[in-house]
N, C-alpha and C. Protein backbone atom coordinates (compact mmCIF):
# COMPACT_ATOMS: atom_id res chain seq x y z
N UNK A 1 -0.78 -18.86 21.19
CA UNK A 1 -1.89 -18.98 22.13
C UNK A 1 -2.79 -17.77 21.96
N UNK A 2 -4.03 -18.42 22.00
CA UNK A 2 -5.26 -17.20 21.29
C UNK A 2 -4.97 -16.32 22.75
N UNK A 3 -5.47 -15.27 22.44
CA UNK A 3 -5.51 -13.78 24.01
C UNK A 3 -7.15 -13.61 23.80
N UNK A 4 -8.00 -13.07 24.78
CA UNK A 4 -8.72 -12.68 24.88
C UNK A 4 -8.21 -11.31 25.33
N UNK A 5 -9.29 -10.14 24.82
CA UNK A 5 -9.08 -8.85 23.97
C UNK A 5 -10.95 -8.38 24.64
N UNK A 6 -10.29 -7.10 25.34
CA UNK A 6 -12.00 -6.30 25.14
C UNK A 6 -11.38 -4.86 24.90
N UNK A 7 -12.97 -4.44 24.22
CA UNK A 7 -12.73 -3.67 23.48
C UNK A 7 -13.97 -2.74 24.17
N UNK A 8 -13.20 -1.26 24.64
CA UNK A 8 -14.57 -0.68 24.80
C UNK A 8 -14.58 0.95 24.34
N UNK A 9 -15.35 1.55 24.92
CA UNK A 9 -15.72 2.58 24.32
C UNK A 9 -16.14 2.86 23.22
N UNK A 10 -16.48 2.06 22.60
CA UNK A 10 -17.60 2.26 20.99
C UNK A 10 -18.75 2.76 21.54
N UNK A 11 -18.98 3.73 20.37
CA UNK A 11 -19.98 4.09 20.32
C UNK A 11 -21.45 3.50 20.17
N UNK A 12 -22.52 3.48 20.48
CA UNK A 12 -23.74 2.99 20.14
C UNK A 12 -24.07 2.74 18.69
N UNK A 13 -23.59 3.36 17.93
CA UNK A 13 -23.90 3.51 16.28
C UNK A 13 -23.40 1.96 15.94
N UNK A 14 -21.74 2.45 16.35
CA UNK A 14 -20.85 0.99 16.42
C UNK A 14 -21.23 -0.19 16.67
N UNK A 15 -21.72 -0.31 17.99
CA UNK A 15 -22.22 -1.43 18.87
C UNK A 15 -23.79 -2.05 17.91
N UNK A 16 -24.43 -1.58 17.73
CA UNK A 16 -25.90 -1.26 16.78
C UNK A 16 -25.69 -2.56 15.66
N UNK A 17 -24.66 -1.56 14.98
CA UNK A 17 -24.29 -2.47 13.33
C UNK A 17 -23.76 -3.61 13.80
N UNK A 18 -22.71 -3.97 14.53
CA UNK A 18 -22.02 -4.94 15.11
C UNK A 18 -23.24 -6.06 15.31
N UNK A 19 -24.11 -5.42 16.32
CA UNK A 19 -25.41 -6.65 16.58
C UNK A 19 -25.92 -6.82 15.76
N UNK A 20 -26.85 -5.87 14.54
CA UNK A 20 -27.16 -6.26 13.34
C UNK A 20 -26.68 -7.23 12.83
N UNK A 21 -25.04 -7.12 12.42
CA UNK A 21 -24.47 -7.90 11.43
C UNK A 21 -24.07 -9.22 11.93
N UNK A 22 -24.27 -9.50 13.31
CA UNK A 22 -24.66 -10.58 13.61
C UNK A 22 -25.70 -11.33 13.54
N UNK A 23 -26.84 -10.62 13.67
CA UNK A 23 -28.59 -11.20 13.64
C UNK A 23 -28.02 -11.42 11.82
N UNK A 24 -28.05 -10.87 11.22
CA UNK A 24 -28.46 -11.17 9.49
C UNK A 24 -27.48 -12.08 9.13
N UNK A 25 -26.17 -12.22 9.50
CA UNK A 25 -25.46 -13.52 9.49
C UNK A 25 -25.58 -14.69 9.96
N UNK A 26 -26.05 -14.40 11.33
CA UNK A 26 -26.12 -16.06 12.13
C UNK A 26 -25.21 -15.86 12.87
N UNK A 27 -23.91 -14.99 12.90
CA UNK A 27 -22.48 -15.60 13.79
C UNK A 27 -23.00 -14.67 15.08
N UNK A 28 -21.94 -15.23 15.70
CA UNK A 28 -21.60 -14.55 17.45
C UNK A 28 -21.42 -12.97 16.65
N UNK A 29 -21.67 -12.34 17.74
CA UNK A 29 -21.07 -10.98 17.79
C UNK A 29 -19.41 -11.35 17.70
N UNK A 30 -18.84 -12.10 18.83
CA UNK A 30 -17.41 -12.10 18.45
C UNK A 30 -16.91 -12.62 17.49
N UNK A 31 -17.64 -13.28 16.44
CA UNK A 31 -17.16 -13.81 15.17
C UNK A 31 -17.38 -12.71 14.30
N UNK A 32 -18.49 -11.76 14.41
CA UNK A 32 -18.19 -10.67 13.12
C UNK A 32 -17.26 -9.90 13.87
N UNK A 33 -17.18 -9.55 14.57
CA UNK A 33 -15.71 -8.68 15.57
C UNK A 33 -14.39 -9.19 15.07
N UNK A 34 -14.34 -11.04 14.94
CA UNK A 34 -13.18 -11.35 14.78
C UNK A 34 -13.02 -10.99 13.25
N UNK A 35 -14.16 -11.45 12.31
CA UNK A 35 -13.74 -11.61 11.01
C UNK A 35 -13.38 -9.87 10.55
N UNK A 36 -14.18 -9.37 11.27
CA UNK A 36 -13.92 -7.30 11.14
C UNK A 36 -11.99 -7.35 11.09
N UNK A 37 -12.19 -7.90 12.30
CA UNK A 37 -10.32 -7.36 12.32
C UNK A 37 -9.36 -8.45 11.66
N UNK A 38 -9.62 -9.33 11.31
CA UNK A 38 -9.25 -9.74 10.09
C UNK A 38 -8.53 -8.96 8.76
N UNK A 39 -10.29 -8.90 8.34
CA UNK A 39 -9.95 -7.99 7.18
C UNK A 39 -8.96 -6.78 7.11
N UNK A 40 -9.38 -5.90 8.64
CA UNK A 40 -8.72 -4.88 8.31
C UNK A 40 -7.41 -4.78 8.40
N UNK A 41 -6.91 -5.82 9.01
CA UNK A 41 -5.43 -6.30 9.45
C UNK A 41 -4.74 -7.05 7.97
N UNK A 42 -5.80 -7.46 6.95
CA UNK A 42 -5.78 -7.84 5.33
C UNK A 42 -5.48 -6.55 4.70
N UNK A 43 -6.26 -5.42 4.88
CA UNK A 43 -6.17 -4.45 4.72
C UNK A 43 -4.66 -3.79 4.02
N UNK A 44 -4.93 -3.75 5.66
CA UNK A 44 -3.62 -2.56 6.10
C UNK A 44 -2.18 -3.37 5.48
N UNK A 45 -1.89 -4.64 5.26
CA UNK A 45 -0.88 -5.50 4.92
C UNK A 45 -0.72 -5.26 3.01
N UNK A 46 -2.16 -5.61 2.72
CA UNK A 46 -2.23 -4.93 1.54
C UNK A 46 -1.32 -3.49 0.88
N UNK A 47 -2.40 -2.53 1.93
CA UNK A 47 -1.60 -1.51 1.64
C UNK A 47 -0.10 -0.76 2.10
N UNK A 48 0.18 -1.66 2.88
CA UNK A 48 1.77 -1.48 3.39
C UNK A 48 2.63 -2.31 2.13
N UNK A 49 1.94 -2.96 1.30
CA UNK A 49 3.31 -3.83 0.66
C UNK A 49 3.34 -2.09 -0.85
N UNK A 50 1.89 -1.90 -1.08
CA UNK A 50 1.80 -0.83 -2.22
C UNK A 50 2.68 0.30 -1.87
N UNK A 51 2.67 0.69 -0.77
CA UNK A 51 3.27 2.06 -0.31
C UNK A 51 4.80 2.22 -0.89
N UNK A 52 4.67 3.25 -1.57
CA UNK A 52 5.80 3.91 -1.61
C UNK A 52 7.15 4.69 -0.85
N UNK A 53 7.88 4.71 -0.66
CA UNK A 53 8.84 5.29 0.18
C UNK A 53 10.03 5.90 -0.82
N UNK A 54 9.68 7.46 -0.33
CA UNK A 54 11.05 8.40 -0.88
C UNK A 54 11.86 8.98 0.08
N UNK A 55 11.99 8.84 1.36
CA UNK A 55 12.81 8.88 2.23
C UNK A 55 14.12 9.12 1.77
N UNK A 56 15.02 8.54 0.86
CA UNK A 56 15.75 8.53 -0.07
C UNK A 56 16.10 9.27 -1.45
N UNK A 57 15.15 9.37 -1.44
CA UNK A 57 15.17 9.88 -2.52
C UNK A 57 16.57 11.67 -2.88
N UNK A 58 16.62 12.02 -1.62
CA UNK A 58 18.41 13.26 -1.88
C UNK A 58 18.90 12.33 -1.58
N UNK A 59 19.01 11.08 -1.47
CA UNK A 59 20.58 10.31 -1.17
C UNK A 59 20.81 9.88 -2.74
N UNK A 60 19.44 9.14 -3.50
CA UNK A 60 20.18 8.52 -4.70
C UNK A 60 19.97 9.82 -5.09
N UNK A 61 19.08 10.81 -5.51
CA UNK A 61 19.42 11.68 -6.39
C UNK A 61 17.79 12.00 -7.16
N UNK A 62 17.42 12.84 -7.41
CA UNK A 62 16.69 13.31 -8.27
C UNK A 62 16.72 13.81 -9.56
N UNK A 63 15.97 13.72 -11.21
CA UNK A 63 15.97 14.86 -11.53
C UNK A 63 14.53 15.35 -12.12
N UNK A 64 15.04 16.87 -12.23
CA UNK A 64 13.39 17.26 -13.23
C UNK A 64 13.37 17.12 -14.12
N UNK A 65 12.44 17.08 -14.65
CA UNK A 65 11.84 17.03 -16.09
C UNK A 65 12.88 17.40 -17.39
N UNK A 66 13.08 18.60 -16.84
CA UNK A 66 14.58 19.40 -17.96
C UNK A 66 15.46 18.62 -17.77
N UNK A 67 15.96 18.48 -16.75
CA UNK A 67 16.86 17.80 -16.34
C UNK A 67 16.99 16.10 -17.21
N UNK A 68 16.25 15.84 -17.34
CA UNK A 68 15.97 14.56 -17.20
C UNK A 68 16.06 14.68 -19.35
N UNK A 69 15.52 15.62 -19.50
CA UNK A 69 15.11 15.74 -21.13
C UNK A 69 17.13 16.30 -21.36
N UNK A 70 17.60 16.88 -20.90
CA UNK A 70 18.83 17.31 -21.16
C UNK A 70 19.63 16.28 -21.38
N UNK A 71 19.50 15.65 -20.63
CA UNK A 71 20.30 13.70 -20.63
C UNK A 71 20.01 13.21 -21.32
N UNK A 72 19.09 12.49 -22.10
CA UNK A 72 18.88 12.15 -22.93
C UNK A 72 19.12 12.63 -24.19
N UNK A 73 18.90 13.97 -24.38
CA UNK A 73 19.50 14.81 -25.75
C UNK A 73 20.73 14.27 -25.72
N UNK A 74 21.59 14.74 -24.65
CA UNK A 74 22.87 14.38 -24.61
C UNK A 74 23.40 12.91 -25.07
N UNK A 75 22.63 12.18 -24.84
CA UNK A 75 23.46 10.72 -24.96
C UNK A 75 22.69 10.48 -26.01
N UNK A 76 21.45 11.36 -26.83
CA UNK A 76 21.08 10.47 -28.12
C UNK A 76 22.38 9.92 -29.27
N UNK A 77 23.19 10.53 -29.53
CA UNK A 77 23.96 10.11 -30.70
C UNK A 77 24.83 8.86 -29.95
N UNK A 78 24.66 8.41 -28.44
CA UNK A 78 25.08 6.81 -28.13
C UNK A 78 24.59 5.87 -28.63
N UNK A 79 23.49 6.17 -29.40
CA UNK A 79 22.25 4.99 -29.41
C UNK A 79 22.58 4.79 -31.08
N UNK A 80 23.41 5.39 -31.67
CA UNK A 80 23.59 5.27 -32.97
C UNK A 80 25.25 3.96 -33.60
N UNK A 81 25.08 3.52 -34.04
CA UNK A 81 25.97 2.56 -34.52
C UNK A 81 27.19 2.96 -35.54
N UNK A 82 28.30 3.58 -34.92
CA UNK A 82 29.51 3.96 -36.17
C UNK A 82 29.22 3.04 -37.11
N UNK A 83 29.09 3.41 -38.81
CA UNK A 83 29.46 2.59 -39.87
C UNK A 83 31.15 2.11 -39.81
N UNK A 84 31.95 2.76 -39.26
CA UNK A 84 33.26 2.37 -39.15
C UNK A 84 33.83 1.43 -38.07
N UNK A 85 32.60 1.07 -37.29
CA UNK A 85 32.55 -0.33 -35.97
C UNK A 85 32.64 -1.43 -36.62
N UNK A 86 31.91 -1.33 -38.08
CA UNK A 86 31.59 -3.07 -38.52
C UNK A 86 32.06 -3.30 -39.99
N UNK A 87 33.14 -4.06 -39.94
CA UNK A 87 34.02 -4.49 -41.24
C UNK A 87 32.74 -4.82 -42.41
């Protein structure tokens, strides 16, 4: 069930563009109001799915750079195939 919603304390600047962007569209004021919060509610969903989270990140573990280059040195000769594996 739709709610009716007021909204106040905007500023004049606010209120201004709002009526504008109604006159140059054609819609109600509450239709560019509605389609406004729309978007930004498109927005914000948008950028909540992109967001990153390291919250976690000391539980699984970190490493640096060295760190990270040390491991790999280490396990390069895994990546190699004994000639004495294959008849």
């Amino acid at each position: 069930m739709a709610q009716a919603l007021t909204i106040s304390q905007l500023d004049r600047t606010v209120t201004g563009w709002i009526e504008l962007e109604a006159q140059r569209t054609g819609m109600s004021v509450e239709m560019v109001l509605r389609r406004l919060i729309y978007r930004g509610l498109e927005a914000e969903r948008q950028k909540a799915q992109q967001q990153r989270y390291h919250d976690l990140d000391s539980l699984a573990g970190t490493w640096s750079v060295e760190e990270g280059d040390e491991f790999r040195h280490a396990i390069a000769n895994l990546e190699q195939i004994g000639a004495n594996l294959w008849p």
